[in-house]
PDB file of N, CA and C in Angstrom:
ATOM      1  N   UNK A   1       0.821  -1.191   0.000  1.00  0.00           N
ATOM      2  CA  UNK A   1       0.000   0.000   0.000  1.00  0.00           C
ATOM      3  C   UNK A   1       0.869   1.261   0.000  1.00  0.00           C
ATOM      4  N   UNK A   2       1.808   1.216   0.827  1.00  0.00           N
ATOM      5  CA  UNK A   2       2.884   2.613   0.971  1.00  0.00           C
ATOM      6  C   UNK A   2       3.301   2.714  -0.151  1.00  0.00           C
ATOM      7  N   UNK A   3       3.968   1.670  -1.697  1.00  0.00           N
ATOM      8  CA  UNK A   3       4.358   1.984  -2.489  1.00  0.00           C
ATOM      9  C   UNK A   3       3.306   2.435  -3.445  1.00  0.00           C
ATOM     10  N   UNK A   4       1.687   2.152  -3.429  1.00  0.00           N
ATOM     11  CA  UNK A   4       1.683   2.250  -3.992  1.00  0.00           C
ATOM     12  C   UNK A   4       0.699   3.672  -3.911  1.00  0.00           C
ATOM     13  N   UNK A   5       1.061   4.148  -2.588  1.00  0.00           N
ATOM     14  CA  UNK A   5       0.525   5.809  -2.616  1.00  0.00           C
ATOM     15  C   UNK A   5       1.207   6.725  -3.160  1.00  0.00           C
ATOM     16  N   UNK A   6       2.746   6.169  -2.224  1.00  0.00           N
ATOM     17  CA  UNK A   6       4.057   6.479  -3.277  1.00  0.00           C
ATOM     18  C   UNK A   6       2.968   6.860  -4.749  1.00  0.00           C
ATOM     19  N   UNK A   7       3.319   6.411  -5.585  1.00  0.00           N
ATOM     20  CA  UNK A   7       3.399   6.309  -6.598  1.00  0.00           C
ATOM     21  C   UNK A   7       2.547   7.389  -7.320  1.00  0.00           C
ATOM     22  N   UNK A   8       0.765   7.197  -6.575  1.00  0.00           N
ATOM     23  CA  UNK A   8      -0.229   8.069  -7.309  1.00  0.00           C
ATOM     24  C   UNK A   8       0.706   9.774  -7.026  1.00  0.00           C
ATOM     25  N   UNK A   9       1.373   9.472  -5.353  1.00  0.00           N
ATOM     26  CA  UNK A   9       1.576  11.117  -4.940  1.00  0.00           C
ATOM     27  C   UNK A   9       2.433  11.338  -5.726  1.00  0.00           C
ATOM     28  N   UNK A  10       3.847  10.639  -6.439  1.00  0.00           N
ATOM     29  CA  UNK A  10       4.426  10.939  -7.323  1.00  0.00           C
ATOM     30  C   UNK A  10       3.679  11.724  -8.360  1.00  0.00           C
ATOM     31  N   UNK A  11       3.301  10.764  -9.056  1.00  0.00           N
ATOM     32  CA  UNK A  11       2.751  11.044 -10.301  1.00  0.00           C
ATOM     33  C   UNK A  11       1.578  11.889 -10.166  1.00  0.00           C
ATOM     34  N   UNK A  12       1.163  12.529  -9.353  1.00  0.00           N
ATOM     35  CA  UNK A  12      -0.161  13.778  -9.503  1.00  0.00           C
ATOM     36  C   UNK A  12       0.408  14.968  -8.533  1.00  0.00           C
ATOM     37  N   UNK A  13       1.442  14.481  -7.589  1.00  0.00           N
ATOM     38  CA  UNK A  13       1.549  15.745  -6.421  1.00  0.00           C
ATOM     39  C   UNK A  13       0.311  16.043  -5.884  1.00  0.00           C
ATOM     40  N   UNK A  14      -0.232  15.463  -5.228  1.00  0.00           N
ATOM     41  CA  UNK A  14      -1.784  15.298  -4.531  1.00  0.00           C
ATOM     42  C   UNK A  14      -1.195  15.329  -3.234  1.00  0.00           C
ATOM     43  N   UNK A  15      -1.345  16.350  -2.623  1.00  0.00           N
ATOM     44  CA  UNK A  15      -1.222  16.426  -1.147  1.00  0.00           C
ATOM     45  C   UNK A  15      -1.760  16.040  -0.380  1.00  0.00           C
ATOM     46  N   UNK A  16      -3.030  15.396  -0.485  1.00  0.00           N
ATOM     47  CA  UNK A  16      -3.867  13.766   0.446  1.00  0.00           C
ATOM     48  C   UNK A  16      -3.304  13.408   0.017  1.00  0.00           C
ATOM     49  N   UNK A  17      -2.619  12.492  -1.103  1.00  0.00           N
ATOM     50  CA  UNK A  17      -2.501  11.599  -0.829  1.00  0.00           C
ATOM     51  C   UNK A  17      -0.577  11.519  -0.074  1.00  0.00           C
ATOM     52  N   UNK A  18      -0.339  12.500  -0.186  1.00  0.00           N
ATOM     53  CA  UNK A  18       1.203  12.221   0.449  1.00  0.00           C
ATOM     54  C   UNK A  18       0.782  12.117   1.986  1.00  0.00           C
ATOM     55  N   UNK A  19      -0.185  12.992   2.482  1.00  0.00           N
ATOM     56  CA  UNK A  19      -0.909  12.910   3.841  1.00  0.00           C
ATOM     57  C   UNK A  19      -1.373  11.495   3.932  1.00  0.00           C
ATOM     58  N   UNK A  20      -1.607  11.033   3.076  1.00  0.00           N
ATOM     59  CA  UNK A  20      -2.281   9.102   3.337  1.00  0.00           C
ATOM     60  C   UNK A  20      -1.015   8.664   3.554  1.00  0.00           C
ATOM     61  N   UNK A  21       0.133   8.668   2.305  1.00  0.00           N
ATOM     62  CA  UNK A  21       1.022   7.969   2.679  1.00  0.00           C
ATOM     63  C   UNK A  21       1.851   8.189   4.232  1.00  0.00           C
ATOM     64  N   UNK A  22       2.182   9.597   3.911  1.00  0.00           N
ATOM     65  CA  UNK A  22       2.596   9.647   5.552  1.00  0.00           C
ATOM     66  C   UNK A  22       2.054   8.977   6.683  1.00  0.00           C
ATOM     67  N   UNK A  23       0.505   8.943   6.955  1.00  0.00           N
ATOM     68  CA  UNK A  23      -0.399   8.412   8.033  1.00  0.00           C
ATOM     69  C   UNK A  23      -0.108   6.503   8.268  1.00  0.00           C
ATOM     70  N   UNK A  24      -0.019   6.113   6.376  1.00  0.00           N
ATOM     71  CA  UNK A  24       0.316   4.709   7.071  1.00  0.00           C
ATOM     72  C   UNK A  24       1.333   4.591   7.614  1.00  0.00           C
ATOM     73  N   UNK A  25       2.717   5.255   6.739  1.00  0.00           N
ATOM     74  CA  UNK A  25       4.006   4.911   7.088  1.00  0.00           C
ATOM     75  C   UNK A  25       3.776   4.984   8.792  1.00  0.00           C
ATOM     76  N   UNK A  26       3.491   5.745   9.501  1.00  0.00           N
ATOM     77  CA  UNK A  26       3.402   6.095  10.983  1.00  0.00           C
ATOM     78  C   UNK A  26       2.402   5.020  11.666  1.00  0.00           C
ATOM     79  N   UNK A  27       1.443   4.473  10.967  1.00  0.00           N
ATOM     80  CA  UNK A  27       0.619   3.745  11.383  1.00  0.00           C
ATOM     81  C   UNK A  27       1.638   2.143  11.250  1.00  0.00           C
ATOM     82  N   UNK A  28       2.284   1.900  10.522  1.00  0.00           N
ATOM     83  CA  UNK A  28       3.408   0.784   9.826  1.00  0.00           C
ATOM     84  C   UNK A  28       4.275   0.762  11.195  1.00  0.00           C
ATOM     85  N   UNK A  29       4.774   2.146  11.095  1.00  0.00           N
ATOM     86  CA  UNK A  29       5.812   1.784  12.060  1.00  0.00           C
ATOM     87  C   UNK A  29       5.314   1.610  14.006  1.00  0.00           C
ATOM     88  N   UNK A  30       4.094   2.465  14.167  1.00  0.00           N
ATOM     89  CA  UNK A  30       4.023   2.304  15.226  1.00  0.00           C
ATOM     90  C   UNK A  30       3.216   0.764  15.687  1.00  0.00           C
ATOM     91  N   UNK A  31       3.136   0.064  14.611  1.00  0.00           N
ATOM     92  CA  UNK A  31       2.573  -1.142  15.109  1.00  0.00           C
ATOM     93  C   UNK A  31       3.484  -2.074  14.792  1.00  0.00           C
ATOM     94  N   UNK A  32       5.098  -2.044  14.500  1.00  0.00           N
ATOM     95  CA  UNK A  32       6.218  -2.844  14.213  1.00  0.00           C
ATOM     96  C   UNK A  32       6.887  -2.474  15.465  1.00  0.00           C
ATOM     97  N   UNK A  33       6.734  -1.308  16.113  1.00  0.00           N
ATOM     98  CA  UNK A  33       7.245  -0.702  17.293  1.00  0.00           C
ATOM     99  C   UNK A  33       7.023  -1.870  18.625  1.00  0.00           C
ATOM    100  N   UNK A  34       5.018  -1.517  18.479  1.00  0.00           N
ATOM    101  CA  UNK A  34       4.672  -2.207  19.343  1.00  0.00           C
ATOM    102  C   UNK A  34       4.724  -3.364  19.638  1.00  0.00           C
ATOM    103  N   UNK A  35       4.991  -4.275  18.544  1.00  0.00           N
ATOM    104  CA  UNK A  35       5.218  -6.216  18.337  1.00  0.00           C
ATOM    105  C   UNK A  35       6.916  -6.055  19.025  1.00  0.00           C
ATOM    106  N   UNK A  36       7.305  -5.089  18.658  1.00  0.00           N
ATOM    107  CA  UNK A  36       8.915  -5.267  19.053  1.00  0.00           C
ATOM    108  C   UNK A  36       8.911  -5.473  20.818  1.00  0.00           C
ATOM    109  N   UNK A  37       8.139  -5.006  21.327  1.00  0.00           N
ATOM    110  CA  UNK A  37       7.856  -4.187  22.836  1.00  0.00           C
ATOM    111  C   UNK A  37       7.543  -5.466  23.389  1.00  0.00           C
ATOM    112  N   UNK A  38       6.171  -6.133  22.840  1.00  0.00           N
ATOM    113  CA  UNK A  38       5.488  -7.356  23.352  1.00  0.00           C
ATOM    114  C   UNK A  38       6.941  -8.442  23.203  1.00  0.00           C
ATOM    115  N   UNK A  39       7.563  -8.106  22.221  1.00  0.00           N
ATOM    116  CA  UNK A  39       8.590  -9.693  22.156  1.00  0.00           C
ATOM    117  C   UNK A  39       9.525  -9.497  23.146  1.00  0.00           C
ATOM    118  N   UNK A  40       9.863  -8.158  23.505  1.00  0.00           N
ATOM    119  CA  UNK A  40      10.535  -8.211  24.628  1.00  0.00           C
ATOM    120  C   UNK A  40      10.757  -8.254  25.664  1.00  0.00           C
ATOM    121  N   UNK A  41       9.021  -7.921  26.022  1.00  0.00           N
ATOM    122  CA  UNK A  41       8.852  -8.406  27.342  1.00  0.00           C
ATOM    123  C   UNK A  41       8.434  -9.772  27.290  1.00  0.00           C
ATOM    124  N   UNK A  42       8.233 -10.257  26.605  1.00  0.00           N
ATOM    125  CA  UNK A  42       7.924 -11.792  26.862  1.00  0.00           C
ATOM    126  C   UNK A  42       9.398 -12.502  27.001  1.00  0.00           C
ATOM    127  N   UNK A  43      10.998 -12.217  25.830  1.00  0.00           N
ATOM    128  CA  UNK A  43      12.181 -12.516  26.377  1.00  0.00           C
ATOM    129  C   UNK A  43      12.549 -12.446  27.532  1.00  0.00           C
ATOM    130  N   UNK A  44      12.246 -11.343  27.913  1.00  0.00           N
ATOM    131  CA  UNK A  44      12.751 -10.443  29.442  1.00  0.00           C
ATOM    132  C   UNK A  44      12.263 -10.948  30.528  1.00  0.00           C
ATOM    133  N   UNK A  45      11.204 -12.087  30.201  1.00  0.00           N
ATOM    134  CA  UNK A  45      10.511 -12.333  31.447  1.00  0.00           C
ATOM    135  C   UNK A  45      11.494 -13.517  32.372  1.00  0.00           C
ATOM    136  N   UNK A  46      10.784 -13.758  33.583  1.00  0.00           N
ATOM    137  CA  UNK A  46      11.711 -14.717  34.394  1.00  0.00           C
ATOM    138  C   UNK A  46      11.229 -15.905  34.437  1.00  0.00           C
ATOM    139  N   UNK A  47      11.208 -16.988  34.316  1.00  0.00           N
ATOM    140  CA  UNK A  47      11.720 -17.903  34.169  1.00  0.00           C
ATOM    141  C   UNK A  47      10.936 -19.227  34.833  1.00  0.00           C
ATOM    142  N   UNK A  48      11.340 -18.852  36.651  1.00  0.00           N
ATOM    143  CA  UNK A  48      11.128 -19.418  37.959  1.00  0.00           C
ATOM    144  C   UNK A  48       9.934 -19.344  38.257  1.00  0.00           C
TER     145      UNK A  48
END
């Protein structure tokens, strides 16, 4: 999907849609963030 907002915002300079792309990229990363968080507290945990 990111490439292929990329692409329309390329090719028209449509400022929604660079605003879409931006929103997923942030939406992408803050939910790769959050899986990172959960795996580490589940490593981190103890054991006993």
């Amino acid at each position: 999907m990111l490439d292929f907002s990329w692409k329309v915002f390329s090719m028209t300079g449509n400022v929604d849609t660079y605003l879409l792309l931006k929103e997923l990229e942030r939406d992408s990363d803050e939910q790769f963030g959050q899986d990172d968080v959960e795996q580490s507290e589940t490593f981190d945990s103890p054991t006993h």
